[in-house]
Protein backbone atom coordinates (compact mmCIF):
# COMPACT_ATOMS: atom_id res chain seq x y z
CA UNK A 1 9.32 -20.34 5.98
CA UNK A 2 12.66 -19.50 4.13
CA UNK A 3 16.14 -21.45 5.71
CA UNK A 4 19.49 -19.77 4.60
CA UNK A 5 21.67 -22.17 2.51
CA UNK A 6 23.84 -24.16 4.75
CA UNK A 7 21.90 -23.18 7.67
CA UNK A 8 20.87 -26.29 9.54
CA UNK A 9 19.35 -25.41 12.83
CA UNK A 10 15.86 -24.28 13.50
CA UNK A 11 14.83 -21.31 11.01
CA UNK A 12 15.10 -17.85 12.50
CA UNK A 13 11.47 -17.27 12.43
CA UNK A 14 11.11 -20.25 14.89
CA UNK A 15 13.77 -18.53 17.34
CA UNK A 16 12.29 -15.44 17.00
CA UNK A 17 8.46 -16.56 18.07
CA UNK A 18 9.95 -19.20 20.64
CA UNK A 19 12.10 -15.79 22.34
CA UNK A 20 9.34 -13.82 22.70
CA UNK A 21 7.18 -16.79 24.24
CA UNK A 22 10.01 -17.23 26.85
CA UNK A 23 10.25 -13.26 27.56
CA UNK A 24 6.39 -13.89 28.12
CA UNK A 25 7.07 -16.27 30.43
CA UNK A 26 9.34 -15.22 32.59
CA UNK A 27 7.26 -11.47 32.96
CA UNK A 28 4.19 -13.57 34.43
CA UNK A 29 6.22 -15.63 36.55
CA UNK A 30 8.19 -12.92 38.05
CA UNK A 31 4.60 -10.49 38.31
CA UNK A 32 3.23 -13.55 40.42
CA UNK A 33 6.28 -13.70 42.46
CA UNK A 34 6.71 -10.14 43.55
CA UNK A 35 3.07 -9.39 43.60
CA UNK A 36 2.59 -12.67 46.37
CA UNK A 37 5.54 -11.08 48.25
CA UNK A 38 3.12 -9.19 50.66
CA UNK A 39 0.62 -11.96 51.28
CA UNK A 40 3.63 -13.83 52.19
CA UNK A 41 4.92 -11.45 54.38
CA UNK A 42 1.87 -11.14 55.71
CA UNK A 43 0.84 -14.85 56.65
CA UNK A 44 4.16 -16.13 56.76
CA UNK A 45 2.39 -19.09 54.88
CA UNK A 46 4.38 -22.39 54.04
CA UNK A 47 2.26 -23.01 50.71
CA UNK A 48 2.20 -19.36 49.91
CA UNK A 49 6.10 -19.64 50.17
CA UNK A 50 6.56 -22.61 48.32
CA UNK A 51 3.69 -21.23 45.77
CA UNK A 52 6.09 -18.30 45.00
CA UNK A 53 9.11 -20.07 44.69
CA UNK A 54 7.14 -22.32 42.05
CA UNK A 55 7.12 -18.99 39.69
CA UNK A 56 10.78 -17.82 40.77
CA UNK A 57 12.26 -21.14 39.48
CA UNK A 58 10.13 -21.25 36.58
CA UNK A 59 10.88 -18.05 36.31
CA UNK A 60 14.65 -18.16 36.64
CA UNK A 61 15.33 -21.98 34.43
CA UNK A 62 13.50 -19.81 31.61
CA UNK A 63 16.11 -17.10 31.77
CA UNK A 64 18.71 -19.97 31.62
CA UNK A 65 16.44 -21.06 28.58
CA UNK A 66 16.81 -17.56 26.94
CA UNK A 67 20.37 -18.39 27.09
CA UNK A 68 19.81 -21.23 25.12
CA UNK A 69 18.07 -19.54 22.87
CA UNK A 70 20.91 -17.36 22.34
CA UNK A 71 23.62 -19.62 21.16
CA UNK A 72 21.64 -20.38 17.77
CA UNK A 73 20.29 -16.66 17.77
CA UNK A 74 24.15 -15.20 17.50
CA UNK A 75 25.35 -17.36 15.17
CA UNK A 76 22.37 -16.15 12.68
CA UNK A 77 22.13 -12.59 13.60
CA UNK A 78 25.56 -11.63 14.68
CA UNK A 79 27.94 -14.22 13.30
CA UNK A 80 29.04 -14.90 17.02
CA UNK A 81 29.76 -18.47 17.87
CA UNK A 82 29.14 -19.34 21.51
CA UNK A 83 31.68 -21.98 22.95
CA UNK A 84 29.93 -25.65 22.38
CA UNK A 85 31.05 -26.75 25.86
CA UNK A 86 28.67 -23.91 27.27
CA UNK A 87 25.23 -25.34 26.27
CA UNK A 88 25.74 -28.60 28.38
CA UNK A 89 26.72 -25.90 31.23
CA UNK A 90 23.53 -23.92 30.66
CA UNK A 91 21.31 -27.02 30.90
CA UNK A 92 22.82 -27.70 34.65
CA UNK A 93 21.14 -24.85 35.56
CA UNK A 94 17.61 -25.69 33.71
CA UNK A 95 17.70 -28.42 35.27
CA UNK A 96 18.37 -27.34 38.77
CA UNK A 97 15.85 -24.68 38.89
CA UNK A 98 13.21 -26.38 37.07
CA UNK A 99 13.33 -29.21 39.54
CA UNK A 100 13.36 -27.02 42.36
CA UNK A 101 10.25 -25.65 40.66
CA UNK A 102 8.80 -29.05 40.44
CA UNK A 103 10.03 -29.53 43.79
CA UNK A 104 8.46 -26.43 44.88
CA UNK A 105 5.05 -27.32 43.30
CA UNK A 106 5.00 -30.68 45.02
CA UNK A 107 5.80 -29.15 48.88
CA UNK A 108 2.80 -26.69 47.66
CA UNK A 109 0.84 -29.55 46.97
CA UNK A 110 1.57 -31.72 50.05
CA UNK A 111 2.17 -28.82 52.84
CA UNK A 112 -1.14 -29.08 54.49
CA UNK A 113 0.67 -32.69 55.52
CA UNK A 114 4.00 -31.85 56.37
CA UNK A 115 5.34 -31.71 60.23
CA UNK A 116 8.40 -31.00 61.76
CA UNK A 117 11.56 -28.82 60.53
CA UNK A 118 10.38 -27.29 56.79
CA UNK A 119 14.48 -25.95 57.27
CA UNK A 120 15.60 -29.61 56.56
CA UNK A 121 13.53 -30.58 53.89
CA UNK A 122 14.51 -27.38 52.00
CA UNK A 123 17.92 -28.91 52.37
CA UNK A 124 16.85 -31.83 50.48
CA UNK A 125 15.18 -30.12 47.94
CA UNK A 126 18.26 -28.29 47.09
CA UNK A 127 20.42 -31.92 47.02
CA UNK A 128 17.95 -33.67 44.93
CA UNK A 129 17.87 -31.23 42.69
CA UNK A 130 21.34 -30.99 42.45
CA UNK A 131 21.58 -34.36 42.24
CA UNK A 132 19.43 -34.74 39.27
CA UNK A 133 21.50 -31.34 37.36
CA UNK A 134 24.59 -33.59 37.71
CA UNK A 135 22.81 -36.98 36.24
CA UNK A 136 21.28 -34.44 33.16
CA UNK A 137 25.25 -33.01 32.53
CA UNK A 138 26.79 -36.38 32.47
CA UNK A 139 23.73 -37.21 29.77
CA UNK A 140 23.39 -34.16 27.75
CA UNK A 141 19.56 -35.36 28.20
CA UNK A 142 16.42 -33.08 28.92
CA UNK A 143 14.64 -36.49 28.67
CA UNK A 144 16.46 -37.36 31.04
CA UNK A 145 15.19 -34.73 33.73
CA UNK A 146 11.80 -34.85 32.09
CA UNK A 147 11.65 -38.61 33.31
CA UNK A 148 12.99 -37.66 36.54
CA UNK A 149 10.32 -34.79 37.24
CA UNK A 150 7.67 -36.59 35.80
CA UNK A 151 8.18 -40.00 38.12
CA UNK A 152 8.61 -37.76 41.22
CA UNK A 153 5.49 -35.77 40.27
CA UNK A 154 3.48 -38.68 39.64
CA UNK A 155 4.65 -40.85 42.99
CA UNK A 156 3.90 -37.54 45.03
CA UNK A 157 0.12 -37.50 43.44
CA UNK A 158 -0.47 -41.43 44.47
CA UNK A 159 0.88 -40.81 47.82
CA UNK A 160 -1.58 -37.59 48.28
CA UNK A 161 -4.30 -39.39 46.83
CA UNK A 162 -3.63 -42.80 49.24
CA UNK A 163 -3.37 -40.19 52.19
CA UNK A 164 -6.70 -38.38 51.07
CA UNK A 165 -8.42 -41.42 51.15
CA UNK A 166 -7.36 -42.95 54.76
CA UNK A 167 -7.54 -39.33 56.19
CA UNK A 168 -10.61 -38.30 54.39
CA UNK A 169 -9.58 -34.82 53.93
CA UNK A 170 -10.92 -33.04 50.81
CA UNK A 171 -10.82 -34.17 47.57
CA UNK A 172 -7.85 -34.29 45.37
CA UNK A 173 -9.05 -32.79 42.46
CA UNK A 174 -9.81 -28.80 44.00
CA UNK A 175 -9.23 -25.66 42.28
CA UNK A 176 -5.25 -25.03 43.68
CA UNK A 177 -4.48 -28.75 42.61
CA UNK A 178 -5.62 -28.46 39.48
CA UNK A 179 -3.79 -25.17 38.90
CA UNK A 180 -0.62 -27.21 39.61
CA UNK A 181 -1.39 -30.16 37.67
CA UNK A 182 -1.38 -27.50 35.25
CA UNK A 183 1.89 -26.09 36.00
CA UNK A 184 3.23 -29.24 35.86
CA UNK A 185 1.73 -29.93 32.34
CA UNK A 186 2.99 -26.37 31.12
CA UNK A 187 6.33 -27.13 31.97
CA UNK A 188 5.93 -31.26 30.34
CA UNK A 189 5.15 -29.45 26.98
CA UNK A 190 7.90 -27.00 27.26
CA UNK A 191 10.34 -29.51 28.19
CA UNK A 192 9.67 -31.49 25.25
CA UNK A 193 9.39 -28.43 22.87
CA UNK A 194 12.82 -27.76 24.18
CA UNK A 195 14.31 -31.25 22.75
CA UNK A 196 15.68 -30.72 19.25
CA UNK A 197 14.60 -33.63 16.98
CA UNK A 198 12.05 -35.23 19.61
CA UNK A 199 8.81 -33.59 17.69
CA UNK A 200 8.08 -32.04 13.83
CA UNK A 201 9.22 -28.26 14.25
CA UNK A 202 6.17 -27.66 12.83
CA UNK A 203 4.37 -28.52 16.47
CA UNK A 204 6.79 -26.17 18.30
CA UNK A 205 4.66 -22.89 17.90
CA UNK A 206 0.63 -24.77 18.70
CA UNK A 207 2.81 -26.38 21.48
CA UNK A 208 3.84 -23.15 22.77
CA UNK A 209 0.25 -21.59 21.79
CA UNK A 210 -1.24 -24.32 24.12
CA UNK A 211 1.40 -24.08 27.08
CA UNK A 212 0.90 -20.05 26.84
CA UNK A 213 -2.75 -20.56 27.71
CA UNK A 214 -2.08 -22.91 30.56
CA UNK A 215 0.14 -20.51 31.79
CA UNK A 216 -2.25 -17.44 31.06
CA UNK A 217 -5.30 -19.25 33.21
CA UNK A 218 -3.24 -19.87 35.89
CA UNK A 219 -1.57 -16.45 35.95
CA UNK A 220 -5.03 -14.69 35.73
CA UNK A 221 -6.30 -17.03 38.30
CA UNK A 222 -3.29 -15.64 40.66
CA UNK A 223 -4.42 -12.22 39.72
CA UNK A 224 -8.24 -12.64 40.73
CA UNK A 225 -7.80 -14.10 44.28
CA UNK A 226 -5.23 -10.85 44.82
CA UNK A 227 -7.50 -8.92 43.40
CA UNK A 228 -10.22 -10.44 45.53
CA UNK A 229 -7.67 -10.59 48.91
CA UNK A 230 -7.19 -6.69 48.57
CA UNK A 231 -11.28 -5.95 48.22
CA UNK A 232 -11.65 -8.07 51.54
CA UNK A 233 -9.49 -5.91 54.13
């Protein structure tokens, strides 16, 4: 691939494949959403509602990603310089709903254990997640609220797992855990696909071909249980 002379950000081809993978994105995660609204509305389900909400926040701290995207995309296409101080602005609010998408994933995870007011915990959700936007700001860091998401992730699965055992409820490792371990891993790659300078540019697009398919199992795995809730009424 060709770079301009004096151009020192990632080539335009890169931008290019990386803006259609995040349009890709945020079309499955938004299909999911809506097309779970009527099971919802149906059961009134806690882990169908924090299920959707996974795919809304994905869904909505990849539109704040296409943002990103933007800032380099101007300056090559359109000569338009976006203000510097926005980009640290934007990542706020990747951080914020992409934690409240981890979040989201782990109350999914955990809900067939929860008691008492689900009102109050969705409070918390919201503060932590604030919380860790403000840490990643005064940073500049996506490693930063990689870190974070990953140790919170990884505490929640020990805890399940400890509670599995003493209870002896089902095992850990069932078809909707593994579809969020999967999430989870989806969103690890893209995270760190989404740090400049971390890995060869070279990686970016298999990383993306590899997250795409992660996403893609789980998104037609979505599809076939609607597809096999409808045949059942």
């Amino acid at each position: 691939m060709i770079e301009r002379i004096g151009h020192i950000g990632p080539p335009i081809e890169f931008l290019v494949i990386e803006l259609i993978y995040v349009l890709l994105v945020v079309t499955m995660s938004l299909i999911i959403y809506f097309k779970t609204k009527e099971l919802y509305d149906l059961s009134r389900h806690k882990g169908i509602f924090h299920f959707r909400n996974i795919f809304l926040f994905f869904s909505l701290s990849y539109i704040f990603r296409l943002v990103q995207l933007m800032f380099p995309l101007s300056k090559e296409l359109f000569s338009f310089y976006f203000p510097f101080m926005l980009m640290p602005i934007n990542l706020i609010f990747i951080s914020y709903f992409s934690t409240m998408a981890i979040l989201s994933l782990i109350m999914a995870l955990i809900v067939k254990e929860m008691k008492g007011d689900g009102k109050r915990l969705d409070i918390v959700m919201h503060g932590v997640a604030i919380a860790a936007s403000i840490v990643v700001f005064l940073t500049r860091s996506p490693l930063i609220m990689l870190s974070f998401q990953l140790a919170v992730f990884l505490i929640s699965l020990v805890m399940m797992s400890l509670n599995f055992r003493k209870t002896k409820h089902e095992m850990l490792m069932t078809q909707n855990n593994m579809t969020y371990i999967l999430l989870f891993i989806f969103w690890c790659i893209n995270t760190v696909t989404m740090m400049r300078g971390l890995i060869a540019r070279e990686l970016h697009i298999p990383l993306n071909l590899l997250s795409t398919g992660v996403f893609f199992w789980v998104f037609s795995r979505v599809q076939k249980r609607l597809g096999n809730g409808k045949k059942k009424r």
